[in-house]
PDB file of N, CA and C in Angstrom:
ATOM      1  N   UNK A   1      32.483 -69.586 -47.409  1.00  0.00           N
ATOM      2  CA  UNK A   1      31.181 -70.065 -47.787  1.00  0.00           C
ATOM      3  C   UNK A   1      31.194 -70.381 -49.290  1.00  0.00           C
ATOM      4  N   UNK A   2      30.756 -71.348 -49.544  1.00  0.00           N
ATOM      5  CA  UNK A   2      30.737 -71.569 -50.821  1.00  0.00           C
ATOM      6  C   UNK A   2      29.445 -72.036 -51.301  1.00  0.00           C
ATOM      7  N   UNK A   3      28.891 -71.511 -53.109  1.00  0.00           N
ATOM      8  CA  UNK A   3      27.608 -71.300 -53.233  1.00  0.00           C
ATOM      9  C   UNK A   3      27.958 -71.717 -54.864  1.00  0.00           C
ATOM     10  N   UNK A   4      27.069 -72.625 -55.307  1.00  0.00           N
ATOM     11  CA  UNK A   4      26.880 -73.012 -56.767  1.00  0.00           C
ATOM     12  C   UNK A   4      28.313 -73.711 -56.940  1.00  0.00           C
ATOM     13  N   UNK A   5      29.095 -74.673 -56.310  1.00  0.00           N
ATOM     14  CA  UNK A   5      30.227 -75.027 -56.884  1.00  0.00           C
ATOM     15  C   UNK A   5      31.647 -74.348 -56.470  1.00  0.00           C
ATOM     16  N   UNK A   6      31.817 -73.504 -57.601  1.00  0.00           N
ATOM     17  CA  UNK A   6      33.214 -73.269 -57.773  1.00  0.00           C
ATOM     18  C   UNK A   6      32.711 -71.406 -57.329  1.00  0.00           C
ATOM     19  N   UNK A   7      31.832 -71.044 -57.088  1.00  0.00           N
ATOM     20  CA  UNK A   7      31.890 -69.179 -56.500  1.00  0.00           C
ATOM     21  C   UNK A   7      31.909 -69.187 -55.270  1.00  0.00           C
ATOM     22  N   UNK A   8      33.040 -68.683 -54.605  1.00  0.00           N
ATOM     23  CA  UNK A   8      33.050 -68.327 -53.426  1.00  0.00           C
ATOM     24  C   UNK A   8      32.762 -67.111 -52.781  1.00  0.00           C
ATOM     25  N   UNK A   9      32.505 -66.749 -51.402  1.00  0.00           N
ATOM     26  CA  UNK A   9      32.100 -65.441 -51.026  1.00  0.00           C
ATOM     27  C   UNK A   9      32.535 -65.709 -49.945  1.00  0.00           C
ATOM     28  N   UNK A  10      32.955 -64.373 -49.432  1.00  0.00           N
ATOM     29  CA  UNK A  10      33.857 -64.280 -47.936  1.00  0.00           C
ATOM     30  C   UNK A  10      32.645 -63.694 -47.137  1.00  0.00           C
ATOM     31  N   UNK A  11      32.925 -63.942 -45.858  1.00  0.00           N
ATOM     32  CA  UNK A  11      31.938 -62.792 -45.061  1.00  0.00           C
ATOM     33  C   UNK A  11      32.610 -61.129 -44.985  1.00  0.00           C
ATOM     34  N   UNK A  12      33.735 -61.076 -45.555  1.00  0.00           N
ATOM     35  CA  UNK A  12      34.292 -59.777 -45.328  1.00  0.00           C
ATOM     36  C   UNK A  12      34.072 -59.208 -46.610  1.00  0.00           C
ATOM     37  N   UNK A  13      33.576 -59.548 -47.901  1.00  0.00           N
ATOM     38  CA  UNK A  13      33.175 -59.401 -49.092  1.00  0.00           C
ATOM     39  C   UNK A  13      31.647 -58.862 -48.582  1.00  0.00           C
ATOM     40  N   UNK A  14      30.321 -60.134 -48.034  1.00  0.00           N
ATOM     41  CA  UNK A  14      29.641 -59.421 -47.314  1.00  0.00           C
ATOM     42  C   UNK A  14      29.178 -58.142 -46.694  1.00  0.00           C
ATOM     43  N   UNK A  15      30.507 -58.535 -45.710  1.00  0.00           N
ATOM     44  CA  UNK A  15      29.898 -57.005 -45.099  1.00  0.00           C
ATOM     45  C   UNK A  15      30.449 -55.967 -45.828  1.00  0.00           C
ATOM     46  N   UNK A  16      31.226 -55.709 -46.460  1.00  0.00           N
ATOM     47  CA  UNK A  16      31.423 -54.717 -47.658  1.00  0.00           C
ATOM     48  C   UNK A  16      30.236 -54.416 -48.390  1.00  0.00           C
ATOM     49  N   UNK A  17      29.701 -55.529 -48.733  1.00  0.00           N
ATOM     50  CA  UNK A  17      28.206 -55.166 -49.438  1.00  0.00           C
ATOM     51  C   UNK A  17      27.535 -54.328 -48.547  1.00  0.00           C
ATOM     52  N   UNK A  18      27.178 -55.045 -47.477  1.00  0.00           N
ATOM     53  CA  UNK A  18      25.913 -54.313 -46.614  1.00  0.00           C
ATOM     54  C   UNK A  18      26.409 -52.950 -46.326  1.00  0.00           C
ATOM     55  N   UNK A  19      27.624 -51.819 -46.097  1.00  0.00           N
ATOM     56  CA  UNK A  19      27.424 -51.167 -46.066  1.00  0.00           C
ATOM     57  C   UNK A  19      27.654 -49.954 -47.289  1.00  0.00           C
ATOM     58  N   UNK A  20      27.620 -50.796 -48.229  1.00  0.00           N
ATOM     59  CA  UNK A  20      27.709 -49.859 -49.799  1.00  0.00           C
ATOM     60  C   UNK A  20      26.326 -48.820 -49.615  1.00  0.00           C
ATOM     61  N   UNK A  21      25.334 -49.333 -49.728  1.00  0.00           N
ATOM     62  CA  UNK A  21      23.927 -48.564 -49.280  1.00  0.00           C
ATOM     63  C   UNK A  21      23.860 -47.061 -48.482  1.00  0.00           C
ATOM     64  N   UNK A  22      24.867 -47.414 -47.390  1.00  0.00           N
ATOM     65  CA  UNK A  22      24.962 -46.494 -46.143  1.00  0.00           C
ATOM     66  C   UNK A  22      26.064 -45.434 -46.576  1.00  0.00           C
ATOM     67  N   UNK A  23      26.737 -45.782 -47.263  1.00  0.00           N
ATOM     68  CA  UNK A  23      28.631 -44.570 -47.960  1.00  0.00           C
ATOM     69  C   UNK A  23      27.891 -44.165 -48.572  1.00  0.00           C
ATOM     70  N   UNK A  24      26.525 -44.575 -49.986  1.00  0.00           N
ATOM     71  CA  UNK A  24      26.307 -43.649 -50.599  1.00  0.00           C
ATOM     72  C   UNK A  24      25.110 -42.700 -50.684  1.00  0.00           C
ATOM     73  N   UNK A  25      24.539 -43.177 -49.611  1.00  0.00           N
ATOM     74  CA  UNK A  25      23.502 -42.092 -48.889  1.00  0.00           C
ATOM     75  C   UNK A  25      23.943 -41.118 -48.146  1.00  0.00           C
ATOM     76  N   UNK A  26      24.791 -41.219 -47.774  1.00  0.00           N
ATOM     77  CA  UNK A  26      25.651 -40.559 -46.735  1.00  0.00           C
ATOM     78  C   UNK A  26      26.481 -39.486 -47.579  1.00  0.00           C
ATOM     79  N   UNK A  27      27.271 -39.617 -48.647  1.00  0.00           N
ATOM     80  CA  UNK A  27      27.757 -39.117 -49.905  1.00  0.00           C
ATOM     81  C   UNK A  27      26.664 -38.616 -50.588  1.00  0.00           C
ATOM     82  N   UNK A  28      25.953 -38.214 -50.459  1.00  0.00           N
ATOM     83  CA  UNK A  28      24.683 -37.909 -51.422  1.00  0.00           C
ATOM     84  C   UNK A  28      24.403 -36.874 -50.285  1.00  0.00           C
ATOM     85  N   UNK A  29      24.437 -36.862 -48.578  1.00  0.00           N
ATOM     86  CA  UNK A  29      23.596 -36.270 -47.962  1.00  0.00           C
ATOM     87  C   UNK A  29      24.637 -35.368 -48.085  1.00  0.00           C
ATOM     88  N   UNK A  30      25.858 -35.682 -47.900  1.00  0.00           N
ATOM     89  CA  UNK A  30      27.016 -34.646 -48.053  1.00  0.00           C
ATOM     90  C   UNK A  30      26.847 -33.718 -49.403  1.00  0.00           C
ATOM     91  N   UNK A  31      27.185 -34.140 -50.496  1.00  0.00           N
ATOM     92  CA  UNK A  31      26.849 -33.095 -51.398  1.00  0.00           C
ATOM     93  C   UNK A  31      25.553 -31.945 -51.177  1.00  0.00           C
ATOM     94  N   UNK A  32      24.418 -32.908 -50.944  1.00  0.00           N
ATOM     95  CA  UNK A  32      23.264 -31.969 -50.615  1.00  0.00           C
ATOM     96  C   UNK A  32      23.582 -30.526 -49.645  1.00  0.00           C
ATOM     97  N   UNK A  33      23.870 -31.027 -47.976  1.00  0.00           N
ATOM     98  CA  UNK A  33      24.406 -30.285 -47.677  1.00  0.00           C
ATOM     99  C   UNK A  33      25.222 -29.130 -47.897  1.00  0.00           C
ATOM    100  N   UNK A  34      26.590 -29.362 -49.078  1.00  0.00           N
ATOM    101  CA  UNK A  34      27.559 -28.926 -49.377  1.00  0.00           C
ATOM    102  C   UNK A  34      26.437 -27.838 -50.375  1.00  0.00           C
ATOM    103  N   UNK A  35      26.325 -28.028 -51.143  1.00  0.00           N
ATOM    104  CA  UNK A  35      25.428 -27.069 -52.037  1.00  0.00           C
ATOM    105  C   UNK A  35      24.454 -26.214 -51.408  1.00  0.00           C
ATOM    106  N   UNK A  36      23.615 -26.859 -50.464  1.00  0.00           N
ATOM    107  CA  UNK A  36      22.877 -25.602 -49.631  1.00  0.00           C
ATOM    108  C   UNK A  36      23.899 -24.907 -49.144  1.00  0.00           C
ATOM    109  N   UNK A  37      24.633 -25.148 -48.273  1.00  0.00           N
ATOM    110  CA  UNK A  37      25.530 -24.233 -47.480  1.00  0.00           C
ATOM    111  C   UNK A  37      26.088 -22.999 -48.401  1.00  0.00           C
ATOM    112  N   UNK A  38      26.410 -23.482 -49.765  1.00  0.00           N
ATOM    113  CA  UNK A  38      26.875 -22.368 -50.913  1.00  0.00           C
ATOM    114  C   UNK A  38      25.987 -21.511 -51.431  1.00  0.00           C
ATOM    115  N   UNK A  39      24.726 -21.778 -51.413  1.00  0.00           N
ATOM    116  CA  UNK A  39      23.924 -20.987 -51.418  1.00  0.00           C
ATOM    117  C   UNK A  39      23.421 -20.121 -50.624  1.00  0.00           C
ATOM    118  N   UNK A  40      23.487 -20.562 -49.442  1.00  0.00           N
ATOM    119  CA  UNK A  40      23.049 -19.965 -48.220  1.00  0.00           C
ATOM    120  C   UNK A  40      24.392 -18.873 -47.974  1.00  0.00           C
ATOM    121  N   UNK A  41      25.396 -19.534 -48.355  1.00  0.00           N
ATOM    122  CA  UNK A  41      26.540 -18.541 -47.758  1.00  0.00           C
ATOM    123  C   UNK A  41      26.892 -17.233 -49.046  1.00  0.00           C
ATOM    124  N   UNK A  42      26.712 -17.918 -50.324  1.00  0.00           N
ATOM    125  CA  UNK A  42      27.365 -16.755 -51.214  1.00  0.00           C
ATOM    126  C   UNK A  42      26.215 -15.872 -51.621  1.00  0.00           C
ATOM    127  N   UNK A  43      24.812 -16.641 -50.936  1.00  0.00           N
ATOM    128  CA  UNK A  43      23.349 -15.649 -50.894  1.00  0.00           C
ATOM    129  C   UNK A  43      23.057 -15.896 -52.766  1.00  0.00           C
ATOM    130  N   UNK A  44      23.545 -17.343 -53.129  1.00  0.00           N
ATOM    131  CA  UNK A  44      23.200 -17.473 -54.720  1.00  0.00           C
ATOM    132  C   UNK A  44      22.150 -17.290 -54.670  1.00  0.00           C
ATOM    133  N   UNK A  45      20.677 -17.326 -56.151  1.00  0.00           N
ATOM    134  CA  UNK A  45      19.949 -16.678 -56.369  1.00  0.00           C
ATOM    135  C   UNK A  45      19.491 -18.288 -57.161  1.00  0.00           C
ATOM    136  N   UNK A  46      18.307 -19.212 -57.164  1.00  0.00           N
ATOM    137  CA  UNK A  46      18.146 -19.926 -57.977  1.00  0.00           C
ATOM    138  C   UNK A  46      16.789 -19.258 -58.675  1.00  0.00           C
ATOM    139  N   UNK A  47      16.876 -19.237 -59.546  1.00  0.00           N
ATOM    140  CA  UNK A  47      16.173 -18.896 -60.462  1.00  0.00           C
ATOM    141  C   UNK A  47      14.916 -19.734 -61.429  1.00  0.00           C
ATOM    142  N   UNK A  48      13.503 -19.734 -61.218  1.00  0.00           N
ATOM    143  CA  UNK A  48      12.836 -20.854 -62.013  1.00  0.00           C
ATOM    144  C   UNK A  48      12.102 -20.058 -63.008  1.00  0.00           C
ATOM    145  N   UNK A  49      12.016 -20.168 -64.376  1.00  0.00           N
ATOM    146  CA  UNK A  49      12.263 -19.809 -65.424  1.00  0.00           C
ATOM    147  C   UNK A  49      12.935 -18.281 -65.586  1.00  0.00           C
ATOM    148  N   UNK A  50      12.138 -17.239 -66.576  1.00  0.00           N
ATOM    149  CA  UNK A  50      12.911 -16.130 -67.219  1.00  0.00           C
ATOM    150  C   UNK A  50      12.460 -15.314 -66.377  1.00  0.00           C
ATOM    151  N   UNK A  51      12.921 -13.822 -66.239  1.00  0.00           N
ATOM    152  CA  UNK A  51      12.545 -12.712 -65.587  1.00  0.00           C
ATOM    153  C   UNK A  51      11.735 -11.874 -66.175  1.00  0.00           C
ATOM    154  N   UNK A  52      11.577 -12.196 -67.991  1.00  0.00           N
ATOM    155  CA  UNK A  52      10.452 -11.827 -68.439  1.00  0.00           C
ATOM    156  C   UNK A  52       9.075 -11.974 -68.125  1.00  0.00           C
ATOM    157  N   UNK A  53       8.734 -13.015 -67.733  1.00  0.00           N
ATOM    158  CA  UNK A  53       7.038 -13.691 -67.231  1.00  0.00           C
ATOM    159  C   UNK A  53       6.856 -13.434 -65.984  1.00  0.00           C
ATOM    160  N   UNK A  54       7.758 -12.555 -65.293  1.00  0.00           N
ATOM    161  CA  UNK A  54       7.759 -11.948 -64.044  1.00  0.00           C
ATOM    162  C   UNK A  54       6.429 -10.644 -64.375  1.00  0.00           C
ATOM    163  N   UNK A  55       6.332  -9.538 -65.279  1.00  0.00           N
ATOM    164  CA  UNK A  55       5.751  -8.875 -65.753  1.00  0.00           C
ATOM    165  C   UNK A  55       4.209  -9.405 -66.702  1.00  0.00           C
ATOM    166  N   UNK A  56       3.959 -10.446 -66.494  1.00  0.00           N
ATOM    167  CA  UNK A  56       3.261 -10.860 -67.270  1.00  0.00           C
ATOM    168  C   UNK A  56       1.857 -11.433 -66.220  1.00  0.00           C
ATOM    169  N   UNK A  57       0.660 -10.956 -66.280  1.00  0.00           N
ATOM    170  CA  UNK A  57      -0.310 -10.985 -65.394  1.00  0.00           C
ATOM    171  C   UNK A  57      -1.481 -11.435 -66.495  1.00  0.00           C
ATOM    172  N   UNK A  58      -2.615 -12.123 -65.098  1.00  0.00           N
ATOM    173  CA  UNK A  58      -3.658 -12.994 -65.505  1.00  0.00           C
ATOM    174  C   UNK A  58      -4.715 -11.918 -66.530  1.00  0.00           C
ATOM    175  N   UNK A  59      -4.994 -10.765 -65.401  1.00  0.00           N
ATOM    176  CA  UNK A  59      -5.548  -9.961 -65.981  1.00  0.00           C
ATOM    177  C   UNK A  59      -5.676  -9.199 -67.319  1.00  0.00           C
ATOM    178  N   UNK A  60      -4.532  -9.016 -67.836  1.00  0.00           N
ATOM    179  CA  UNK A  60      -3.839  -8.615 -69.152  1.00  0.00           C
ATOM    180  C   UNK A  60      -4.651  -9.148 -70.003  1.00  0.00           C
ATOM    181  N   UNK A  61      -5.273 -10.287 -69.919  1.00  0.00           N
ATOM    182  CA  UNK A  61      -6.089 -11.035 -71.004  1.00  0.00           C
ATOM    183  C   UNK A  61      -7.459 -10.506 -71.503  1.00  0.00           C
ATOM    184  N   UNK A  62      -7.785 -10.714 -72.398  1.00  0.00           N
ATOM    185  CA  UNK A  62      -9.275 -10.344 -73.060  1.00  0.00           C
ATOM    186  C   UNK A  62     -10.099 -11.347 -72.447  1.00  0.00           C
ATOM    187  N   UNK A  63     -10.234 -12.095 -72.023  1.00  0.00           N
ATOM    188  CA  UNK A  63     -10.835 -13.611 -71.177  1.00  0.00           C
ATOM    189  C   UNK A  63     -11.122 -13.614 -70.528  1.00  0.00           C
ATOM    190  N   UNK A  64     -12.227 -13.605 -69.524  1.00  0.00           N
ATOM    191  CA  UNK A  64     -12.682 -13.799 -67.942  1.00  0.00           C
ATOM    192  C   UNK A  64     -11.842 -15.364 -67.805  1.00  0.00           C
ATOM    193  N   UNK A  65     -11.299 -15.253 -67.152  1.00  0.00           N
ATOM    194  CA  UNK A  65     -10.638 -16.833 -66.948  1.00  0.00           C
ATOM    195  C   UNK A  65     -11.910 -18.062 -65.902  1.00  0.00           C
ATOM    196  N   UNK A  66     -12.658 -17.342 -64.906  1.00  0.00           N
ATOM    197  CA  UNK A  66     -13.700 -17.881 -64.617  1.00  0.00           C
ATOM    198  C   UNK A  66     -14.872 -18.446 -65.512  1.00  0.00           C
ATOM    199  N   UNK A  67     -14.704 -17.333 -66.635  1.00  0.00           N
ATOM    200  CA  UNK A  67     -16.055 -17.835 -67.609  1.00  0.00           C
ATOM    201  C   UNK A  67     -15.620 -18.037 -68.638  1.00  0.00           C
ATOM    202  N   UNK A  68     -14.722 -17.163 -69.029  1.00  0.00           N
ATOM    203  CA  UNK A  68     -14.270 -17.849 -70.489  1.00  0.00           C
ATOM    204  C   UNK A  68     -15.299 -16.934 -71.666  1.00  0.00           C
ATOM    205  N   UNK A  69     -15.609 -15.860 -71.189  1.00  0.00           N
ATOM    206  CA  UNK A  69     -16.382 -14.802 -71.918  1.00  0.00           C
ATOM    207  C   UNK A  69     -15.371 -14.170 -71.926  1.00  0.00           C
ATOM    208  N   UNK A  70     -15.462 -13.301 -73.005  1.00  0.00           N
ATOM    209  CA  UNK A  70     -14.883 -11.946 -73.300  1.00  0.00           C
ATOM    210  C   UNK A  70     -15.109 -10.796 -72.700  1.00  0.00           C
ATOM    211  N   UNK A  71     -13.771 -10.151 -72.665  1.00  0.00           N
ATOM    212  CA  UNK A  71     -14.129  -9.062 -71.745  1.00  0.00           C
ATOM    213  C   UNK A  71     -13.681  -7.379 -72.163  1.00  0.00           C
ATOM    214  N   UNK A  72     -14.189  -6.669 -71.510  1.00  0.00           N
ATOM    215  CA  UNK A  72     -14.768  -5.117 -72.312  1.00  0.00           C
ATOM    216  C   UNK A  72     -14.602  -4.269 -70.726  1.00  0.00           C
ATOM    217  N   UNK A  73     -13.280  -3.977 -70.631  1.00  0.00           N
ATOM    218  CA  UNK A  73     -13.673  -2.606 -69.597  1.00  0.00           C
ATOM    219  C   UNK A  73     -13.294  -3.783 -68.252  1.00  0.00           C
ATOM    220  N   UNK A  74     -12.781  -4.578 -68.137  1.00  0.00           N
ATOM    221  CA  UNK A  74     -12.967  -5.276 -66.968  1.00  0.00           C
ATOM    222  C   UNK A  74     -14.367  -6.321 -66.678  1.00  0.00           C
ATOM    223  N   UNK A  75     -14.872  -5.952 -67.193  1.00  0.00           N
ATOM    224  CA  UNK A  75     -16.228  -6.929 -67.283  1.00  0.00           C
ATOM    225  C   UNK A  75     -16.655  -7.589 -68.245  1.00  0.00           C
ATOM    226  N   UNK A  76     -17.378  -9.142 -67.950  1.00  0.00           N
ATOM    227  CA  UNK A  76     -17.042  -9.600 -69.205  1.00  0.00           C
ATOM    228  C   UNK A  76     -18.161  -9.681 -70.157  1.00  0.00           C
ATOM    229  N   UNK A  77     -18.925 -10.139 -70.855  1.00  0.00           N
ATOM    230  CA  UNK A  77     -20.069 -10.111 -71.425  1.00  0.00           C
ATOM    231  C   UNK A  77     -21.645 -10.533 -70.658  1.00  0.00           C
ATOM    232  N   UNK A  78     -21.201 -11.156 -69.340  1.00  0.00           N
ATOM    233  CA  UNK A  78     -22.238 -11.419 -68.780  1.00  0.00           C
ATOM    234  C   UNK A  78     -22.674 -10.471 -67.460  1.00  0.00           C
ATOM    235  N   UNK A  79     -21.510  -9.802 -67.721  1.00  0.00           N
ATOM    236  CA  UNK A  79     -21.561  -8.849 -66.602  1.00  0.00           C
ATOM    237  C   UNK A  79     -20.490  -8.898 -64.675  1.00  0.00           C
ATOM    238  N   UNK A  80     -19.545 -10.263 -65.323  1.00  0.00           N
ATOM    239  CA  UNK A  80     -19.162 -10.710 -64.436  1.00  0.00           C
ATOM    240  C   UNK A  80     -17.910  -9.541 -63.918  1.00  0.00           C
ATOM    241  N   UNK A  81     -17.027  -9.241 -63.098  1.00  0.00           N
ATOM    242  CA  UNK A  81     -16.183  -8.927 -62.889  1.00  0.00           C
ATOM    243  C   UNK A  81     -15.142 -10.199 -63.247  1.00  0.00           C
ATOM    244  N   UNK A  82     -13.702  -9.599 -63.660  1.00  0.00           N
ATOM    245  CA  UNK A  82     -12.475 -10.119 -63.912  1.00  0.00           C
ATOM    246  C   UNK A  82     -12.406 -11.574 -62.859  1.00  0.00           C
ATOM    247  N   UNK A  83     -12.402 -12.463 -63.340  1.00  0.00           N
ATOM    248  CA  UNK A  83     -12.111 -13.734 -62.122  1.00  0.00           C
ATOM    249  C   UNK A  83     -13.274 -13.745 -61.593  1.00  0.00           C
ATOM    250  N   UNK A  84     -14.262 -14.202 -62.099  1.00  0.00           N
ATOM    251  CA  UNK A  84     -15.694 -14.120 -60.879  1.00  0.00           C
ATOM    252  C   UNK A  84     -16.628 -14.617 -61.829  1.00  0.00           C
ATOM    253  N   UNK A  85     -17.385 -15.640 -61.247  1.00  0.00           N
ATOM    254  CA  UNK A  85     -18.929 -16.287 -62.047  1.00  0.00           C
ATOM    255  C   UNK A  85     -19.908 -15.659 -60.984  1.00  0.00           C
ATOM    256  N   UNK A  86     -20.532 -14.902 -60.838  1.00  0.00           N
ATOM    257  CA  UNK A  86     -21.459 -14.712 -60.677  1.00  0.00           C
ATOM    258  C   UNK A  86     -22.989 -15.284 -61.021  1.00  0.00           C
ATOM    259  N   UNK A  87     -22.371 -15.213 -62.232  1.00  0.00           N
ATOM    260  CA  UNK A  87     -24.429 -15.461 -63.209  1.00  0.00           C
ATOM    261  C   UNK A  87     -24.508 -17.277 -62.555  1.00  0.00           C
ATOM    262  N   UNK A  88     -23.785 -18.174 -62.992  1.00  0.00           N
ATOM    263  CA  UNK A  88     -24.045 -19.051 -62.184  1.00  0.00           C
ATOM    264  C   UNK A  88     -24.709 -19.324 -60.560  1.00  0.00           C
ATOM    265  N   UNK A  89     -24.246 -18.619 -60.214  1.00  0.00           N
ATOM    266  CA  UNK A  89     -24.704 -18.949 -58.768  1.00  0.00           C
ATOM    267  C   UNK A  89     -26.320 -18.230 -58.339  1.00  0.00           C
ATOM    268  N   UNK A  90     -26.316 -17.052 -59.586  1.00  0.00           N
ATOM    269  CA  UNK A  90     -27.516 -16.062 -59.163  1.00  0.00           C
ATOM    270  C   UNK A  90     -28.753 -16.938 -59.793  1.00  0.00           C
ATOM    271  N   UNK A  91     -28.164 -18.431 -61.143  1.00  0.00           N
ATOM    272  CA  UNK A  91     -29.039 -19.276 -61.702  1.00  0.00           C
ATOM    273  C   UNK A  91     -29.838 -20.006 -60.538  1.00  0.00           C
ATOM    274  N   UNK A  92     -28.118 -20.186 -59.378  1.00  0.00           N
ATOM    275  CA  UNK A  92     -28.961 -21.453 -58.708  1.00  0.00           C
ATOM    276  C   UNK A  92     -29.849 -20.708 -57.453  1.00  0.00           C
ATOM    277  N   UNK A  93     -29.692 -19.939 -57.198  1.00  0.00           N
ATOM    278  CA  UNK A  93     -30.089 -19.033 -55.974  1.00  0.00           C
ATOM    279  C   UNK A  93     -31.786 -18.540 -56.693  1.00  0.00           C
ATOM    280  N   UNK A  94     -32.118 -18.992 -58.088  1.00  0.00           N
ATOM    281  CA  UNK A  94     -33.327 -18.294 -58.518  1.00  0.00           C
ATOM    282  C   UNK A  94     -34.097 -19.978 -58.552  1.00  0.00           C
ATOM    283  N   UNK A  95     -33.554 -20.651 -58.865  1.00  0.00           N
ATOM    284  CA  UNK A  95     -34.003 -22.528 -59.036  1.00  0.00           C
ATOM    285  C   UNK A  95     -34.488 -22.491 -57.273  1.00  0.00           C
ATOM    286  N   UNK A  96     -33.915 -22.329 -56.580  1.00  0.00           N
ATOM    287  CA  UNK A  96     -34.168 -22.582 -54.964  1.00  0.00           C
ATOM    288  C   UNK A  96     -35.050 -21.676 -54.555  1.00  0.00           C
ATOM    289  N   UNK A  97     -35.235 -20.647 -54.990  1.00  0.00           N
ATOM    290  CA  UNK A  97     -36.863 -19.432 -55.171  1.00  0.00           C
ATOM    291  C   UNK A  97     -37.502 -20.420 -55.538  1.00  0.00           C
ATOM    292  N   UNK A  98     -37.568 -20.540 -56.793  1.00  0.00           N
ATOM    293  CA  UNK A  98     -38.451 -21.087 -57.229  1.00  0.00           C
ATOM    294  C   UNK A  98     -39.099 -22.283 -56.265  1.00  0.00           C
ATOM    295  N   UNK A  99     -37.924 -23.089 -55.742  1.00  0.00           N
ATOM    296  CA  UNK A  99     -38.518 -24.540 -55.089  1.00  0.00           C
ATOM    297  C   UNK A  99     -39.824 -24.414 -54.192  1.00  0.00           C
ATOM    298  N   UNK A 100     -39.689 -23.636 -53.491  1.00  0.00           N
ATOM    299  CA  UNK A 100     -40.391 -22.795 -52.050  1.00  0.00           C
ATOM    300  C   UNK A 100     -41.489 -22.754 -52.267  1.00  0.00           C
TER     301      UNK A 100
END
């Protein structure tokens, strides 16, 4: 087949192309494979960050992380428990009294 003149292309050049796509997906699925199996077999351990921040908790903080008040004893200035808005909801639950 010939294309622009003087470049030629074979059909056996071709099909070489078409299955370049398929060797290296295939080579890719292999490695994948190959690496789970080493893990799975030598029982490796992957690890996502340090083992320090393993020890490191939400609570620990001076912060209601819900409110963003400060907190004293577990409770925070509004009276909320650790992780918990309360006063909000007791706002809207007094607006809907009121509606009635």
């Amino acid at each position: 087949m010939v294309i622009g003149g003087s470049f030629t292309v074979s059909m056996k050049d071709t099909t070489n192309f078409l299955y370049q796509p398929v060797i290296i997906i295939s080579l890719l699925s292999l490695l994948v494979n190959l690496f789970c199996f080493f893990v799975i077999k030598f029982n490796l351990k992957i690890s996502k960050g340090s083992r320090e921040m393993e020890n490191i908790s939400v609570y620990d903080k001076d912060i209601n992380p819900a409110t963003g008040l400060p907190m004293i004893n577990g409770m925070d200035s509004a009276g909320n428990p650790c992780g918990s808005d309360f006063s909000r909801h007791h706002q809207d639950n007094m607006s809907w009294e009121q509606q009635k």
